[in-house]
C-alpha atoms as a PDB file:
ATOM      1  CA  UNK A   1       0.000   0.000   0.000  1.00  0.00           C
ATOM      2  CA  UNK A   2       3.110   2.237   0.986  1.00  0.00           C
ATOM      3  CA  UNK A   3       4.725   1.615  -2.306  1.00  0.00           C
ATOM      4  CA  UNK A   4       1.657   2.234  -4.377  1.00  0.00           C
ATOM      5  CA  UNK A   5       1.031   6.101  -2.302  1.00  0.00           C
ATOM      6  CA  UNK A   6       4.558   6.381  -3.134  1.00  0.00           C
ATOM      7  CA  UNK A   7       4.111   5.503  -6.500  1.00  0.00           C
ATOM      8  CA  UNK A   8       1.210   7.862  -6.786  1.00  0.00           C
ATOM      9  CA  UNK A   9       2.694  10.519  -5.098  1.00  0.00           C
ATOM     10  CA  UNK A  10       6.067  10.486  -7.818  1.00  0.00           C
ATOM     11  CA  UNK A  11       3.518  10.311 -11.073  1.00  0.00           C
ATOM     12  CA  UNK A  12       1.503  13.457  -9.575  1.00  0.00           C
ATOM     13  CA  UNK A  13       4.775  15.371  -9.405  1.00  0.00           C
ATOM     14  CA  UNK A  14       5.838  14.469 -12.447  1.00  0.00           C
ATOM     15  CA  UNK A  15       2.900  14.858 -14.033  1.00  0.00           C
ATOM     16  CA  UNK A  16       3.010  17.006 -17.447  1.00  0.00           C
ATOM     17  CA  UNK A  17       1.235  20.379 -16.836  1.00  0.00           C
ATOM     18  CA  UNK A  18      -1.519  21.507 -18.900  1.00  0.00           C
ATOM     19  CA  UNK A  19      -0.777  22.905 -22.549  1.00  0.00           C
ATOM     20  CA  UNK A  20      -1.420  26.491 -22.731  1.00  0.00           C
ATOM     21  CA  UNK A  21      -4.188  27.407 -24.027  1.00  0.00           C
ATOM     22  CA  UNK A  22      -4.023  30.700 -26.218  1.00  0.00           C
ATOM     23  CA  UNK A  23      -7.063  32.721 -26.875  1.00  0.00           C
ATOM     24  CA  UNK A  24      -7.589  35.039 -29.394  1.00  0.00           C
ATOM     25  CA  UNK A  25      -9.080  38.193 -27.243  1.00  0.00           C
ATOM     26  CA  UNK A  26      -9.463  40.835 -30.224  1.00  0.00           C
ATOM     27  CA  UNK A  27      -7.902  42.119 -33.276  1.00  0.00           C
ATOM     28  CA  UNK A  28      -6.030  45.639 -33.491  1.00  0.00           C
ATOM     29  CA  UNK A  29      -6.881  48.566 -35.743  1.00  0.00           C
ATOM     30  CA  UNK A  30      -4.606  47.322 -38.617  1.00  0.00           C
ATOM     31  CA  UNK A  31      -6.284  44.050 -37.877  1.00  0.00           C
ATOM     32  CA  UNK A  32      -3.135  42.136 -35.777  1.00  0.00           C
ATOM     33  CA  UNK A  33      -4.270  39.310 -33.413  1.00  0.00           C
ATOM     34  CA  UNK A  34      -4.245  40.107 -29.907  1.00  0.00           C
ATOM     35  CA  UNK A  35      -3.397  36.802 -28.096  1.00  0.00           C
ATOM     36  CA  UNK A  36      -3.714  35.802 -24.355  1.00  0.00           C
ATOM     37  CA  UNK A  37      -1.771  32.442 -23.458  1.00  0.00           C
ATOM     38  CA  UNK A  38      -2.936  30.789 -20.273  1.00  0.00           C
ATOM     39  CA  UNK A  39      -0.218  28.959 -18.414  1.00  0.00           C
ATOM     40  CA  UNK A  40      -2.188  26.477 -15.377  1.00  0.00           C
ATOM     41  CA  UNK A  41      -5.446  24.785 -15.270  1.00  0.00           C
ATOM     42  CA  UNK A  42      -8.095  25.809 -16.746  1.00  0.00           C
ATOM     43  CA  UNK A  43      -9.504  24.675 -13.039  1.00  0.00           C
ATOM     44  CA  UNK A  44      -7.446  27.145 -11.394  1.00  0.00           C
ATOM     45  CA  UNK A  45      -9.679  29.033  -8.590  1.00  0.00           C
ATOM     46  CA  UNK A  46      -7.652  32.321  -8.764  1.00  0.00           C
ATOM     47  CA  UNK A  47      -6.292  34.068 -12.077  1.00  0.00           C
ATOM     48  CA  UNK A  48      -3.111  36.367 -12.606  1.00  0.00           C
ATOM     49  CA  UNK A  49      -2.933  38.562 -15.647  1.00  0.00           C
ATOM     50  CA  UNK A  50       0.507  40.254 -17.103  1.00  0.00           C
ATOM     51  CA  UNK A  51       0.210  42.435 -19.826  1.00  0.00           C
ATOM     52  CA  UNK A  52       3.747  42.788 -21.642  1.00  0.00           C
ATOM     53  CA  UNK A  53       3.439  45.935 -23.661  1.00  0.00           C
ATOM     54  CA  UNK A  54       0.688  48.303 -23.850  1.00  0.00           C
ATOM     55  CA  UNK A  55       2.639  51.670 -25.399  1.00  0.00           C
ATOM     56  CA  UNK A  56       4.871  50.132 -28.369  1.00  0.00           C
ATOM     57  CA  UNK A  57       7.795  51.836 -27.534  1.00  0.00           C
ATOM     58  CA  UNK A  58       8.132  50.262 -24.497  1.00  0.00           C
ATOM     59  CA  UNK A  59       8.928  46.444 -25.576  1.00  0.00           C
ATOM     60  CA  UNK A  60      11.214  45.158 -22.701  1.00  0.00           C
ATOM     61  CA  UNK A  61       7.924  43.135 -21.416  1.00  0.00           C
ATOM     62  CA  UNK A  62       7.444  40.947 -23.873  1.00  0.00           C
ATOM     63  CA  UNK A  63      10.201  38.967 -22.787  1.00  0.00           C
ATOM     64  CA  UNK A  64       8.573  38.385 -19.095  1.00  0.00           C
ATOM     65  CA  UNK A  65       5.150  37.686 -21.191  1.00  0.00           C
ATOM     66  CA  UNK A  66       6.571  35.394 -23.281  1.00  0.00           C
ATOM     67  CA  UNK A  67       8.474  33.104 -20.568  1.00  0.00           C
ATOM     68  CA  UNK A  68       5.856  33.239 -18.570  1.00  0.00           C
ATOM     69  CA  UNK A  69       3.759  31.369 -21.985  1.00  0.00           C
ATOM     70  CA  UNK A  70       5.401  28.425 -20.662  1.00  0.00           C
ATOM     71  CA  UNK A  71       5.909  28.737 -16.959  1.00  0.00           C
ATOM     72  CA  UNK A  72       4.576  25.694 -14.190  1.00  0.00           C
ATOM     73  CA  UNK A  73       2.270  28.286 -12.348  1.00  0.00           C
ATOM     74  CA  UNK A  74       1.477  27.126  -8.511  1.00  0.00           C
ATOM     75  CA  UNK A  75      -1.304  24.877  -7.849  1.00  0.00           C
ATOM     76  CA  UNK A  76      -4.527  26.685  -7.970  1.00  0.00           C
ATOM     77  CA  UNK A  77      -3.286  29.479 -10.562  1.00  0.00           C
ATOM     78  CA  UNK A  78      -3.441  30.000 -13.457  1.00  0.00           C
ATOM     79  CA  UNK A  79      -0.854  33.182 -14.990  1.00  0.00           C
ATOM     80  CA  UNK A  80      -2.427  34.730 -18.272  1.00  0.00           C
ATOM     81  CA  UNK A  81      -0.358  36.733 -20.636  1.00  0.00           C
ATOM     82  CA  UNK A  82      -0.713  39.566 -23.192  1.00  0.00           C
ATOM     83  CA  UNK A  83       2.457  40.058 -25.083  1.00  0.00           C
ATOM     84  CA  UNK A  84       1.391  42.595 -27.145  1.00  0.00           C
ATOM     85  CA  UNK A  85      -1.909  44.657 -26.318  1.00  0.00           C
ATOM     86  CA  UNK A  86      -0.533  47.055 -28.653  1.00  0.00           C
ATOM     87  CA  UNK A  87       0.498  44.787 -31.405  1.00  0.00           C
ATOM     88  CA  UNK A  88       0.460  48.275 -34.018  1.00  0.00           C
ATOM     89  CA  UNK A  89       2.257  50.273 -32.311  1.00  0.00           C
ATOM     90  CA  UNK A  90       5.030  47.836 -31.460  1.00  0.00           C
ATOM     91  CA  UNK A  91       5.794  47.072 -35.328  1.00  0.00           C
ATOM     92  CA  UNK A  92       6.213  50.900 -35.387  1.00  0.00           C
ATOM     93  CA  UNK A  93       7.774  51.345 -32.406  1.00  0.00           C
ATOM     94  CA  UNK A  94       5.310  53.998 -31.436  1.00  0.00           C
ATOM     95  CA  UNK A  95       3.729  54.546 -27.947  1.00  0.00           C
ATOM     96  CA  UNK A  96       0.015  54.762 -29.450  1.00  0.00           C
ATOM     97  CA  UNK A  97      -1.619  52.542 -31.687  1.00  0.00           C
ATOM     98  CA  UNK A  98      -2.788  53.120 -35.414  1.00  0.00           C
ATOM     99  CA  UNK A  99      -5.191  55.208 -34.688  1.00  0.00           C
ATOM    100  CA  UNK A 100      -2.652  57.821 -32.793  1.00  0.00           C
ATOM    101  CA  UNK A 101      -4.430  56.918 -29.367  1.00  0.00           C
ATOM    102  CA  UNK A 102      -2.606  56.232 -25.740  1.00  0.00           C
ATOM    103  CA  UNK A 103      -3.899  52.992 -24.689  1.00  0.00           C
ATOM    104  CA  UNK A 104      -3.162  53.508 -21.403  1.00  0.00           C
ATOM    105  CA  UNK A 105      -5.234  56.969 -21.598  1.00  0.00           C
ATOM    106  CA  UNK A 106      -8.449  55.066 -23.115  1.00  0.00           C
ATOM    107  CA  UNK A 107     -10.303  52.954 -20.300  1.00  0.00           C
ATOM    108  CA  UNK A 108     -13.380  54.510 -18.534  1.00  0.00           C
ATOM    109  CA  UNK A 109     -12.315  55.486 -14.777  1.00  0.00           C
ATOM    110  CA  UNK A 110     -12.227  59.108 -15.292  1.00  0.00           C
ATOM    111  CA  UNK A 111     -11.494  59.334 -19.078  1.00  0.00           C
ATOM    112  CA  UNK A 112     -11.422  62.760 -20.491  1.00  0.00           C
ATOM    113  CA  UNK A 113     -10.505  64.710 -23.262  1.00  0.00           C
ATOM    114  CA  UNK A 114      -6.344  64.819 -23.481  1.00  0.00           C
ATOM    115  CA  UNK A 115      -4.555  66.233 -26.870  1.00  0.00           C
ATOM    116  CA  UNK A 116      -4.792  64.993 -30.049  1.00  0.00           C
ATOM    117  CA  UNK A 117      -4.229  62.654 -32.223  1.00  0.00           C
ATOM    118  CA  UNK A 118      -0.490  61.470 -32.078  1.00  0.00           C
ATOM    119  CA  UNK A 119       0.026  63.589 -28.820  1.00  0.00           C
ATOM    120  CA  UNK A 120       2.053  61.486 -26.444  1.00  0.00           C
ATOM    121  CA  UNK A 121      -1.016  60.784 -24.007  1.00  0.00           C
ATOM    122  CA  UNK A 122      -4.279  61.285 -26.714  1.00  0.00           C
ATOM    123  CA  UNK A 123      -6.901  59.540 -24.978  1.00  0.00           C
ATOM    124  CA  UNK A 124      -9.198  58.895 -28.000  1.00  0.00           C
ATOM    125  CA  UNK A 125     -12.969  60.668 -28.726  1.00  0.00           C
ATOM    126  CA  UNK A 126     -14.166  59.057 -25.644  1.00  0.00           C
ATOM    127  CA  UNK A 127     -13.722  55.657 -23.477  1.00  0.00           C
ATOM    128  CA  UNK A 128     -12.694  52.433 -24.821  1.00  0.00           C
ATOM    129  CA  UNK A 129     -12.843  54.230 -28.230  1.00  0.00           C
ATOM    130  CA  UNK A 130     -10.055  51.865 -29.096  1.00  0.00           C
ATOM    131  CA  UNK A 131     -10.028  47.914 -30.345  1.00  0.00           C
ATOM    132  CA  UNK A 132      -7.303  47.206 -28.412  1.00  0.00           C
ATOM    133  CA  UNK A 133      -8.519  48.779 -25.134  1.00  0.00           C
ATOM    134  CA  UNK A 134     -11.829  47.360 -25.648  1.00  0.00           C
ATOM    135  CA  UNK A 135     -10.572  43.869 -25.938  1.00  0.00           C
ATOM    136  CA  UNK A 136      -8.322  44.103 -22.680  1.00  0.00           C
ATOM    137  CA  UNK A 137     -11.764  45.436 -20.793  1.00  0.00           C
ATOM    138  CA  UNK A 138     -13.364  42.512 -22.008  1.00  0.00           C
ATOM    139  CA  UNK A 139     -11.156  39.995 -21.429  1.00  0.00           C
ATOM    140  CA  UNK A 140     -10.267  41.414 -18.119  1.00  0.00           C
ATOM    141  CA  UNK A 141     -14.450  41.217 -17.153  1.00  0.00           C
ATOM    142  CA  UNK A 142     -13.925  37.311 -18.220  1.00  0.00           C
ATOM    143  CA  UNK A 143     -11.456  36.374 -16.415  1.00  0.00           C
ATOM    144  CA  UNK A 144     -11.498  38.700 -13.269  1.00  0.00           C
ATOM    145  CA  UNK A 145      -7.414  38.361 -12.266  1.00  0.00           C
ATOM    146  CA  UNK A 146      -6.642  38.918  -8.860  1.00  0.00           C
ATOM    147  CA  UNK A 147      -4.176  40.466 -10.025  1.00  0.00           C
ATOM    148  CA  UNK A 148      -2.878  42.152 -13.217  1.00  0.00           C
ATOM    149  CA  UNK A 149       0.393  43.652 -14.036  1.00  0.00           C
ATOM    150  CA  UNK A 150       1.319  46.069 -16.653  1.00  0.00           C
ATOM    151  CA  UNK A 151       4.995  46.274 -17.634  1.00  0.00           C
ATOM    152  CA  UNK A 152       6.186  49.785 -18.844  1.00  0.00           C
ATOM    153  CA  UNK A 153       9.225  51.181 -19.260  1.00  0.00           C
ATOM    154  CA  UNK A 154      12.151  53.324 -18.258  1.00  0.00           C
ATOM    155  CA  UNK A 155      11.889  54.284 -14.917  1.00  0.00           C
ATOM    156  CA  UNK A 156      13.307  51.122 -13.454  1.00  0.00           C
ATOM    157  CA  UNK A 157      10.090  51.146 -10.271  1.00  0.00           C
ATOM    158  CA  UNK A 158       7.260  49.366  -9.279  1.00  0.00           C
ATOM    159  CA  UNK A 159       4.381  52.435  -9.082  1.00  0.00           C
ATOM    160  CA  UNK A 160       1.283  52.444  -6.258  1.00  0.00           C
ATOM    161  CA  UNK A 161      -1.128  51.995  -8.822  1.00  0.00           C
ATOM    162  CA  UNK A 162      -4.143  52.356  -6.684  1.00  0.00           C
ATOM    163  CA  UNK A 163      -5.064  48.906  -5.606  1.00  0.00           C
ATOM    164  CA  UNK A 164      -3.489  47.008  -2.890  1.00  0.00           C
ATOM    165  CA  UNK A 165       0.116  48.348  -1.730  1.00  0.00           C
ATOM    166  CA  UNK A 166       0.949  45.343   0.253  1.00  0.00           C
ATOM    167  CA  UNK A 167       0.773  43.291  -3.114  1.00  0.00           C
ATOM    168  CA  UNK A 168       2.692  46.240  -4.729  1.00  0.00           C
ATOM    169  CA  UNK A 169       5.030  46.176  -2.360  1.00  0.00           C
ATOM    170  CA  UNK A 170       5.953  42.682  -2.425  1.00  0.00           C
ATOM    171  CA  UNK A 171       6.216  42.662  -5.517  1.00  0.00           C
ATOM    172  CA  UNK A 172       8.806  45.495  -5.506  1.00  0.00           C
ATOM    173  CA  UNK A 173      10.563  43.482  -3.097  1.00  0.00           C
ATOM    174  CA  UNK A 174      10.777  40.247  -5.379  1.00  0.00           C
ATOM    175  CA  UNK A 175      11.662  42.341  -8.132  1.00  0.00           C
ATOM    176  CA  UNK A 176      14.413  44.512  -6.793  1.00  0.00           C
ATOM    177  CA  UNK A 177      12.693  47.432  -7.393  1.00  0.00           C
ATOM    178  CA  UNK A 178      12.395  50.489  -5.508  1.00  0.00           C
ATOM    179  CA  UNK A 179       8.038  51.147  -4.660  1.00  0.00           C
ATOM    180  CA  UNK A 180       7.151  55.025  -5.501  1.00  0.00           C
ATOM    181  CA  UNK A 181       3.922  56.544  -6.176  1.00  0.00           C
ATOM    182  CA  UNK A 182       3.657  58.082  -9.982  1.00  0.00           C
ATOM    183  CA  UNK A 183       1.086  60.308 -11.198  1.00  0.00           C
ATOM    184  CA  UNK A 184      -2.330  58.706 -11.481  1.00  0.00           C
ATOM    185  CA  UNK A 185      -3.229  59.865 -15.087  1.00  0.00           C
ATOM    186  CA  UNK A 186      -7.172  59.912 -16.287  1.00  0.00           C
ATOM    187  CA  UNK A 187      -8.161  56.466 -17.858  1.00  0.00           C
ATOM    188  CA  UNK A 188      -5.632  54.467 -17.251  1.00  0.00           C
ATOM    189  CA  UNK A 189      -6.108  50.441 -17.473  1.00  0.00           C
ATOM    190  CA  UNK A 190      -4.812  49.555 -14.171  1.00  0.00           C
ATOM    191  CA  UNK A 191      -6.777  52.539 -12.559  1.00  0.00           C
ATOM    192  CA  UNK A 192      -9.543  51.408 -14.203  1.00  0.00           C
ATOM    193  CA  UNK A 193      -9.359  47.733 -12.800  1.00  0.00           C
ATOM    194  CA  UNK A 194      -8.732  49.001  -9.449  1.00  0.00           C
ATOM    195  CA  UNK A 195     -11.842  50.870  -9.427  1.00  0.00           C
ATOM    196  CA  UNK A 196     -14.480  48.796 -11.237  1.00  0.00           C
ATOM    197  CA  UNK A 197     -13.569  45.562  -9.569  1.00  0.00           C
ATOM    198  CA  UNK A 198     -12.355  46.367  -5.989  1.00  0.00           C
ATOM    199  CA  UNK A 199     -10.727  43.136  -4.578  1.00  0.00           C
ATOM    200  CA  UNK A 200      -8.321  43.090  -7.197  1.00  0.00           C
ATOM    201  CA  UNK A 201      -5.267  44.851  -7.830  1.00  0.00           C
ATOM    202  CA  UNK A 202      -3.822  45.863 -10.970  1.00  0.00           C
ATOM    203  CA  UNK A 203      -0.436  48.251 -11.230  1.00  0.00           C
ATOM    204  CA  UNK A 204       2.242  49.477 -13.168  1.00  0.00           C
ATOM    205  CA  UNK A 205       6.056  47.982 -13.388  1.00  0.00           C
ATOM    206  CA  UNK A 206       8.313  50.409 -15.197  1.00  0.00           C
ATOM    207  CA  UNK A 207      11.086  48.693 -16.521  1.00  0.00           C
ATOM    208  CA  UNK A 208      14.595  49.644 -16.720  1.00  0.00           C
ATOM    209  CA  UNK A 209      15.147  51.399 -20.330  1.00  0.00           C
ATOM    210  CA  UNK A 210      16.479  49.079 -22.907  1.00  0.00           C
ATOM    211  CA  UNK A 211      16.171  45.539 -23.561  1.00  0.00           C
ATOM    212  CA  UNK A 212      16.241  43.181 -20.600  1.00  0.00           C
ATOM    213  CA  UNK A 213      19.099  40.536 -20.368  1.00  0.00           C
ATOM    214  CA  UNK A 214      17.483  36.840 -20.140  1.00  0.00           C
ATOM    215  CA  UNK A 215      18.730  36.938 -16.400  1.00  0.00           C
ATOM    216  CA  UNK A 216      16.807  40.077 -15.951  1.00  0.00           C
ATOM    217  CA  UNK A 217      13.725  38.152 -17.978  1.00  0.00           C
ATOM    218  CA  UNK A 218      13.800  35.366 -15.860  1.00  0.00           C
ATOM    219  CA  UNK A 219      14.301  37.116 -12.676  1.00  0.00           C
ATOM    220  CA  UNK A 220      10.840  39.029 -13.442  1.00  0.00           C
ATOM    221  CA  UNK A 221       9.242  36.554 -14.775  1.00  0.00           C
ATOM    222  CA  UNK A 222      10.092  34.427 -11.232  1.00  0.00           C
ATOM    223  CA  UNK A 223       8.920  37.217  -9.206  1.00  0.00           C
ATOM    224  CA  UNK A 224       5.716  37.277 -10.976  1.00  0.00           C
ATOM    225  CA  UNK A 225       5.090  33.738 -10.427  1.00  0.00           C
ATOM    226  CA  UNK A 226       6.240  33.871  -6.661  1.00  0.00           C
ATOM    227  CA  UNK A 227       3.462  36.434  -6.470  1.00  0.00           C
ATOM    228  CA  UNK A 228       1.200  34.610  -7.639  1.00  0.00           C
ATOM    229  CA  UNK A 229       1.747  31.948  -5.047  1.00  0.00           C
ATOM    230  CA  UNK A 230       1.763  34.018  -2.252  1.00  0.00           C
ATOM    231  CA  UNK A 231       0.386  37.604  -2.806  1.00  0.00           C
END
């Protein structure tokens, strides 16, 4: 009986994880695929999102997106990722999308009116005026992550977003990066999530400026996952 527990026991951890499962959440202006990959059981009670790049000048977190495609998430998780939210703007290497817009200026918690078209933070005619945006909003409803995280870039910080700063916090401290409180800009995605879905906690990680080193990929990517086990 011993020997056959034992037996069980060795097959369970060895067992081969679920295949990812990659979901086609929306299409960009110019018609690109926007993709999220679930790593974990479709089971999984509680859900972790990671956006890699949302402005398309800002490109460092596809990396951590993309290793985290294939990561072992702990038991009872499962880690989505978005590589590219913004997958226009990142063939251009532009912060907004085709249509000119900030992303990151588009979602509905206190939207307004900001510059125009190809202005560094253009927020669109109104809220979720975007394809991309609305897709993220959508998918984020679906799903309902406990917690998401946006990856930005240069500052090298991990901002107070708005939601919960112990979760912020520790996830400055698995990251190595210092916690600081940036300006909380008008229709922002994580702002948005933190307001229409309290519970949850979504925030910004600005990345160091240029592109990460694998160490430096894997080191976030860990962090994120380490999170996820223990928020």
């Amino acid at each position: 009986m011993h020997v056959l527990l034992a037996s069980i026991a060795v097959l369970a951890a060895t067992a081969v994880p679920p295949r990812p499962a990659r979901l086609l959440i929306g299409r960009s202006v110019q018609h690109r695929a926007i993709v999220a990959v679930r790593a974990g059981s479709p089971a999984a009670r509680r859900s972790v999102l990671v956006v890699g790049c949302i402005h398309g000048d800002e490109q460092a977190g596809i990396a951590i997106a993309r290793r985290l495609e294939r990561a072992r998430p702990p038991g009872g998780v499962a880690v989505w990722s978005i590589t590219e939210l913004n997958p226009d703007g990142v063939r251009e290497d532009t912060r907004q999308n085709a249509h000119r817009v900030d992303l990151n200026r588009n979602f509905p918690f206190r939207w307004r009116p900001l510059g125009r078209p190809g202005d560094q933070q253009y927020s669109g005619p109104r809220a979720l005026s975007e394809p991309e945006s609305r897709a993220a909003a959508a998918f984020i409803r679906r799903v309902h992550p406990a917690i998401t995280i946006w990856f930005h870039q240069p500052l090298g910080l991990v901002d107070e977003s708005g939601g919960s700063v112990a979760v912020e916090r520790r996830f400055a401290r698995l990251a190595r990066l210092p916690l600081r409180r940036l300006v909380r800009y008008p229709g922002s995605a994580p702002g948005w999530q933190d307001h229409a879905m309290p519970g949850t906690t979504a925030f910004v990680v600005e990345l160091p400026p240029g592109r990460l080193s694998t160490a430096d990929a894997a080191r976030y990517a860990r962090a994120v996952l380490a999170l996820a086990a223990h928020p």
